[in-house]
Protein backbone atom coordinates (compact mmCIF):
# COMPACT_ATOMS: atom_id res chain seq x y z
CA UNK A 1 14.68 20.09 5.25
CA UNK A 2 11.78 22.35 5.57
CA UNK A 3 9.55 22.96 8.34
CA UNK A 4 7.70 22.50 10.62
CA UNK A 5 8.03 18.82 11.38
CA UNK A 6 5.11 16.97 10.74
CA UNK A 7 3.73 13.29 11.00
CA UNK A 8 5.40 10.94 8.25
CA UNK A 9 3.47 8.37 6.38
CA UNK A 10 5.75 5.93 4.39
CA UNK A 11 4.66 3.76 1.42
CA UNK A 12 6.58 1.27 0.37
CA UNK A 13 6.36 -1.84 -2.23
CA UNK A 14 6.48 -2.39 -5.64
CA UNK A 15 4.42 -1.12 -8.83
CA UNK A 16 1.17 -0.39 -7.29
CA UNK A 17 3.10 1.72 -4.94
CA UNK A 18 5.55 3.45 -7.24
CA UNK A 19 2.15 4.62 -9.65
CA UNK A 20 0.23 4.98 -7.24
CA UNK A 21 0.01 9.10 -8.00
CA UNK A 22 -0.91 8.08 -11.78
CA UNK A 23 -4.59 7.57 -13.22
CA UNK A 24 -6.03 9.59 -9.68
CA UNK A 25 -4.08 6.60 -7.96
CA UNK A 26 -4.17 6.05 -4.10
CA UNK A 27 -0.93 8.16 -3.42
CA UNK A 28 -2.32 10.93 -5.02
CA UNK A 29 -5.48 10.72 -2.97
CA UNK A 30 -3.87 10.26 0.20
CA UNK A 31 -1.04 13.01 -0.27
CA UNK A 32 -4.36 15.65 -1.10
CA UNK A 33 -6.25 14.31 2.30
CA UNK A 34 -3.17 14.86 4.20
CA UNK A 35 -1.60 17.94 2.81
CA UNK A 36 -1.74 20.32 5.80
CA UNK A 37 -1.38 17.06 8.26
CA UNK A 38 1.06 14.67 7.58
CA UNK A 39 4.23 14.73 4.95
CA UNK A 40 4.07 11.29 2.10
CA UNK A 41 7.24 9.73 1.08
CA UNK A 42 6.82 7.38 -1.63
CA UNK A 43 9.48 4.15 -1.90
CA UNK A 44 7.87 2.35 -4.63
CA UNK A 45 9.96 0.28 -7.28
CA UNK A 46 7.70 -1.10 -9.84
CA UNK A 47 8.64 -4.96 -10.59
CA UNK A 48 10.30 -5.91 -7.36
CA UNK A 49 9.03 -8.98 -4.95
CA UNK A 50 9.55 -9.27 -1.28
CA UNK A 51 13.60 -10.91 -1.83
CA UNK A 52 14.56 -7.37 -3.60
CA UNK A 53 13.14 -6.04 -0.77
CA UNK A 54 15.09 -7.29 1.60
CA UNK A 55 18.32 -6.00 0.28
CA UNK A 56 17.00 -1.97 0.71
CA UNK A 57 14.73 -2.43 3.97
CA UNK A 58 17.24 -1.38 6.12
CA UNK A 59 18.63 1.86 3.92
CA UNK A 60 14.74 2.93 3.23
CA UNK A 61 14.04 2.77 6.83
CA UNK A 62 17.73 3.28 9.00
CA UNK A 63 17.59 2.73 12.25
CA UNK A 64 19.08 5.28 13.87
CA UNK A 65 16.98 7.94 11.88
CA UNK A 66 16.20 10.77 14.31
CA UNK A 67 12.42 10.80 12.69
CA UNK A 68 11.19 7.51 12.85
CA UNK A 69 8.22 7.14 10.50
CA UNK A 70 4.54 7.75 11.86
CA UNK A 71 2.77 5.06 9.53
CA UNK A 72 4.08 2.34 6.89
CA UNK A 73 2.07 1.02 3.93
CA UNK A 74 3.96 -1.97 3.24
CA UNK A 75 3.12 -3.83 -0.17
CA UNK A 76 4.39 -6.72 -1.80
CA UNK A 77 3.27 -9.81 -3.40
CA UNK A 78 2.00 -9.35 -6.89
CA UNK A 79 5.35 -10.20 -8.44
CA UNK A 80 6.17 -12.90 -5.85
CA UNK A 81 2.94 -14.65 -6.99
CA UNK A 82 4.03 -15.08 -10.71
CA UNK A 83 4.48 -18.39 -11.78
CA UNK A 84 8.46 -19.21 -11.52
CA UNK A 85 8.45 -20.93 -15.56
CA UNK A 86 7.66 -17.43 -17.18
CA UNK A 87 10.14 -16.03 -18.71
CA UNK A 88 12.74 -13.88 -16.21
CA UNK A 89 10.14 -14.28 -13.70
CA UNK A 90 9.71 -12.40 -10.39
CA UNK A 91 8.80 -15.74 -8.61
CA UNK A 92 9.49 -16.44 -5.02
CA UNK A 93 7.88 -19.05 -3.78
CA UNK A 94 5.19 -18.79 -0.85
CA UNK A 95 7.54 -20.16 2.04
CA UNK A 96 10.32 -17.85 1.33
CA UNK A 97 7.28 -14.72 0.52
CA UNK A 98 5.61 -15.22 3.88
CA UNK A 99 9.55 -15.19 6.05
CA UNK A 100 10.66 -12.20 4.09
CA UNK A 101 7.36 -10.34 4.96
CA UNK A 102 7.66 -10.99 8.37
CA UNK A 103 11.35 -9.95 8.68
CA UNK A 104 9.80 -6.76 6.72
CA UNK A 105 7.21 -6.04 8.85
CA UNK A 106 8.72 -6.73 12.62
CA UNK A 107 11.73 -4.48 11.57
CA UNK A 108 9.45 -1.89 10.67
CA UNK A 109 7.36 -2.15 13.82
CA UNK A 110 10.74 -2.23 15.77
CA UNK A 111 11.42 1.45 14.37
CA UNK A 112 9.81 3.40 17.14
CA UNK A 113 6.77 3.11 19.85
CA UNK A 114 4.86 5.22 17.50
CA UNK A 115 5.39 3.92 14.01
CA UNK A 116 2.31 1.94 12.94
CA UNK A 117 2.06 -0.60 10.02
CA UNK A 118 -0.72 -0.96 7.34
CA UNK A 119 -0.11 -4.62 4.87
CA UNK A 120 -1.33 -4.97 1.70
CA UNK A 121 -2.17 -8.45 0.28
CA UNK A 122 -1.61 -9.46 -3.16
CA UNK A 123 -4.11 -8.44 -5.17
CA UNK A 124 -6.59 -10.24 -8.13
CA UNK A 125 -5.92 -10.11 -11.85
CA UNK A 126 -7.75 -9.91 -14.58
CA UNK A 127 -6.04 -12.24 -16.99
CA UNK A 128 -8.25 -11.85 -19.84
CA UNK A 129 -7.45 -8.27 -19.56
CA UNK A 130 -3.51 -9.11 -19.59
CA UNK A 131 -3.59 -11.10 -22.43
CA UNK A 132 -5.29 -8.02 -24.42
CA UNK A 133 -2.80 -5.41 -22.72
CA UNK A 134 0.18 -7.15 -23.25
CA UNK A 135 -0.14 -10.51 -25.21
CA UNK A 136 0.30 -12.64 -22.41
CA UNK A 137 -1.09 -13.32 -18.80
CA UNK A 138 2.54 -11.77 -17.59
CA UNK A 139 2.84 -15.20 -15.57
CA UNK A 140 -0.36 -14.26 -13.42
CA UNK A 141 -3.53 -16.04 -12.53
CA UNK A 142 -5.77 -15.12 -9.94
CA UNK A 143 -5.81 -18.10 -8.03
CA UNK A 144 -2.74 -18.29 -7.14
CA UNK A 145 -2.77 -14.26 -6.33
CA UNK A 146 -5.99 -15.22 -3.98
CA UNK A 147 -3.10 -18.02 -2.13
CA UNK A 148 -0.30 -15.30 -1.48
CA UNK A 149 -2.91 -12.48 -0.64
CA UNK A 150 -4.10 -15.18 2.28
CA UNK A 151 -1.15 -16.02 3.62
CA UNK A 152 -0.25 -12.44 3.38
CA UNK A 153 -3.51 -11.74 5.58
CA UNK A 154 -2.69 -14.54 8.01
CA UNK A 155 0.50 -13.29 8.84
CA UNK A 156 -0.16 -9.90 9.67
CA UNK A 157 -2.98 -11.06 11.97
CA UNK A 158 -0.43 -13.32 13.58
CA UNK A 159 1.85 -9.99 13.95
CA UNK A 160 -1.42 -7.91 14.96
CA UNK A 161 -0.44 -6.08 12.26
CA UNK A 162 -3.42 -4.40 10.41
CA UNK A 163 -4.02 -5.78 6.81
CA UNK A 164 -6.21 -4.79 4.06
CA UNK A 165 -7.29 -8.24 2.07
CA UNK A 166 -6.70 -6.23 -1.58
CA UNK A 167 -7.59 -9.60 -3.36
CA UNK A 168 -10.88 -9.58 -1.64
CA UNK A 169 -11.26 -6.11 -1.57
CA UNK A 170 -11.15 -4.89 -5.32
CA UNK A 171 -13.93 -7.52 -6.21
CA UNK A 172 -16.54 -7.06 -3.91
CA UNK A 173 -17.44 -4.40 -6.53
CA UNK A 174 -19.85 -6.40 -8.94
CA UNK A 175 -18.16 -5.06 -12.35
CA UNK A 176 -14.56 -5.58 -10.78
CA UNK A 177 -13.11 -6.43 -14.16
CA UNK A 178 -13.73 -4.07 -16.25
CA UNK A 179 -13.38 -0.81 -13.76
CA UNK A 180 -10.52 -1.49 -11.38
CA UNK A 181 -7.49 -2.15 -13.82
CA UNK A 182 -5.62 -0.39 -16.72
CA UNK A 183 -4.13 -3.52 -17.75
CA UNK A 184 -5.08 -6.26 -15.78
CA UNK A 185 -2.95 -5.88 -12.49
CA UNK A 186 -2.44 -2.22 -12.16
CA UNK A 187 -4.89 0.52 -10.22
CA UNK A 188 -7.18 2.06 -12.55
CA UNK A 189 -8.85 4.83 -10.51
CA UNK A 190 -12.03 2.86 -9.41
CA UNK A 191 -9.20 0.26 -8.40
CA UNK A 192 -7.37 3.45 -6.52
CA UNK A 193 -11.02 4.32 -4.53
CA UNK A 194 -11.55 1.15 -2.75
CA UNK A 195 -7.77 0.73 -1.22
CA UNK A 196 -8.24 4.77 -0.17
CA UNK A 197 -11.13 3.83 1.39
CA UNK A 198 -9.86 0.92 3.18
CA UNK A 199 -7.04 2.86 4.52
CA UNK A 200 -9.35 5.33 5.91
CA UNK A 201 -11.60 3.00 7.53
CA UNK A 202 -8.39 1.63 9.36
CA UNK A 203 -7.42 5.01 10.74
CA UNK A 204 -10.68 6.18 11.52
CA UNK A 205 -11.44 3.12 13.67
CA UNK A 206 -7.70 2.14 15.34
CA UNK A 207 -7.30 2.98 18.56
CA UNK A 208 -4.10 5.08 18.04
CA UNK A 209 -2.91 7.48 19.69
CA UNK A 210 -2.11 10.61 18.58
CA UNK A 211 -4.78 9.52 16.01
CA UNK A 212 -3.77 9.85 11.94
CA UNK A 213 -7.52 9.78 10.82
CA UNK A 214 -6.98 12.76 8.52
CA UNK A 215 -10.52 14.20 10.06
CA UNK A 216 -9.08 14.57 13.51
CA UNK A 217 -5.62 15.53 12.66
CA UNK A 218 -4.71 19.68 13.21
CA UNK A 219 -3.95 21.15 9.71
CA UNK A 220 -0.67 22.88 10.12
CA UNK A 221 -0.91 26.65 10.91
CA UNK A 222 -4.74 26.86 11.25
CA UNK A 223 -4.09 29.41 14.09
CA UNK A 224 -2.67 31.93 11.51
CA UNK A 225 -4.40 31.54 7.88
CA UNK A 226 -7.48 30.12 7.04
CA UNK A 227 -8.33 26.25 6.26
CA UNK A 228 -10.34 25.84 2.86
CA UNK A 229 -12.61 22.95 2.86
CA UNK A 230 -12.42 21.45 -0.73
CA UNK A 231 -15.43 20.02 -2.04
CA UNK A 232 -13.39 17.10 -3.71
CA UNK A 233 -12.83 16.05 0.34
CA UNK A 234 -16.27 15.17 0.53
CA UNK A 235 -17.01 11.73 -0.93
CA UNK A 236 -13.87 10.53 1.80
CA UNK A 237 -15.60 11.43 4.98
């Protein structure tokens, strides 16, 4: 334990979470924005779906913690989505995705009055890309990625839960293809960009209070030292 307390962010899902400091990834991004603000725990375990998940929920996030988490990225989806005839397949089918999201997500809103929840949808593939990375489309298409990542979105509106449509998201750039992937499913940086920049538009516009936009949030012991202002800040605000 070292101090002084500060506001807890919490991500937690599968692959895109557990890499998500790799390649300039998300994580990374986030952790910089928010490294005299807020402390970022990373619970990522790359190849789970949202039935893994429900066997840890409870020990990543206990209960009767006495610091309750400040904000939770929840992700899961991608290996849900895959089509149950590949081999050892990560399947679960949509139903089953959908109840074990919710049970997910009201548990985590249940942790304290001031934890707050962020959902990521499923996102696209690039199958071509797949097929070239690995020698097969690793049970993916993007179709049905686009049906989990909606029902994904429709339940967290039905929670009020904010939601970040990833499938939508990552290919309203025009060259989506080519720039957002490593391999066809993972976050290359340009991939990385657009979710950070997502997340920040949620907690610059939520009506939250004490506020986690990272531009109105104190930066730990600025009544002592100075605060440098790092050019690489810039292209977030």
């Amino acid at each position: 334990m070292v101090g002084p307390i500060r506001p807890s962010f919490v991500l937690f899902g599968s692959s895109i979470v557990q890499i998500s400091y790799y390649f300039q990834g998300w994580g990374a991004t986030l952790n910089t924005l928010y490294s005299r603000k807020a402390d970022i725990t990373l619970r990522g375990y790359a190849g789970w779906n949202s039935r893994m998940a429900l066997n840890i929920y409870e020990k990543v996030f206990p209960k009767d913690a006495e610091i309750q988490p400040d904000l939770v990225i929840l992700y899961f989806g991608g290996n849900d989505s895959c089509h149950p005839e590949f081999p050892d397949s990560s399947h679960v089918p949509l139903e089953e995705y959908v109840a074990n999201m919710r049970k997910i997500a009201l548990y985590i809103k249940s942790l304290s009055e001031k934890t707050r929840l962020i959902m990521l949808s499923a996102p696209p593939v690039n199958e071509e890309q797949l097929i070239q990375y690995y020698g097969d489309n690793r049970g993916r298409d993007n179709e049905t990625c686009r049906i989990y990542s909606e029902a994904g979105v429709k339940l967290a509106q039905e929670l009020g839960v904010k939601v970040i449509d990833l499938w939508s998201a990552l290919q309203e750039r025009p060259d989506w293809l080519t720039t957002v992937f490593w391999d066809g499913m993972h976050l290359a940086k340009e991939g990385s960009d657009i979710l950070v920049k997502k997340i920040l538009e949620i907690l610059k516009e939520a009506d939250w209070e004490p506020s986690l936009n990272w531009e109105k949030m104190p930066d730990e012991f600025s009544d002592i030292g100075p605060v440098m202002n790092f050019d690489l800040l810039k292209e977030h605000k």
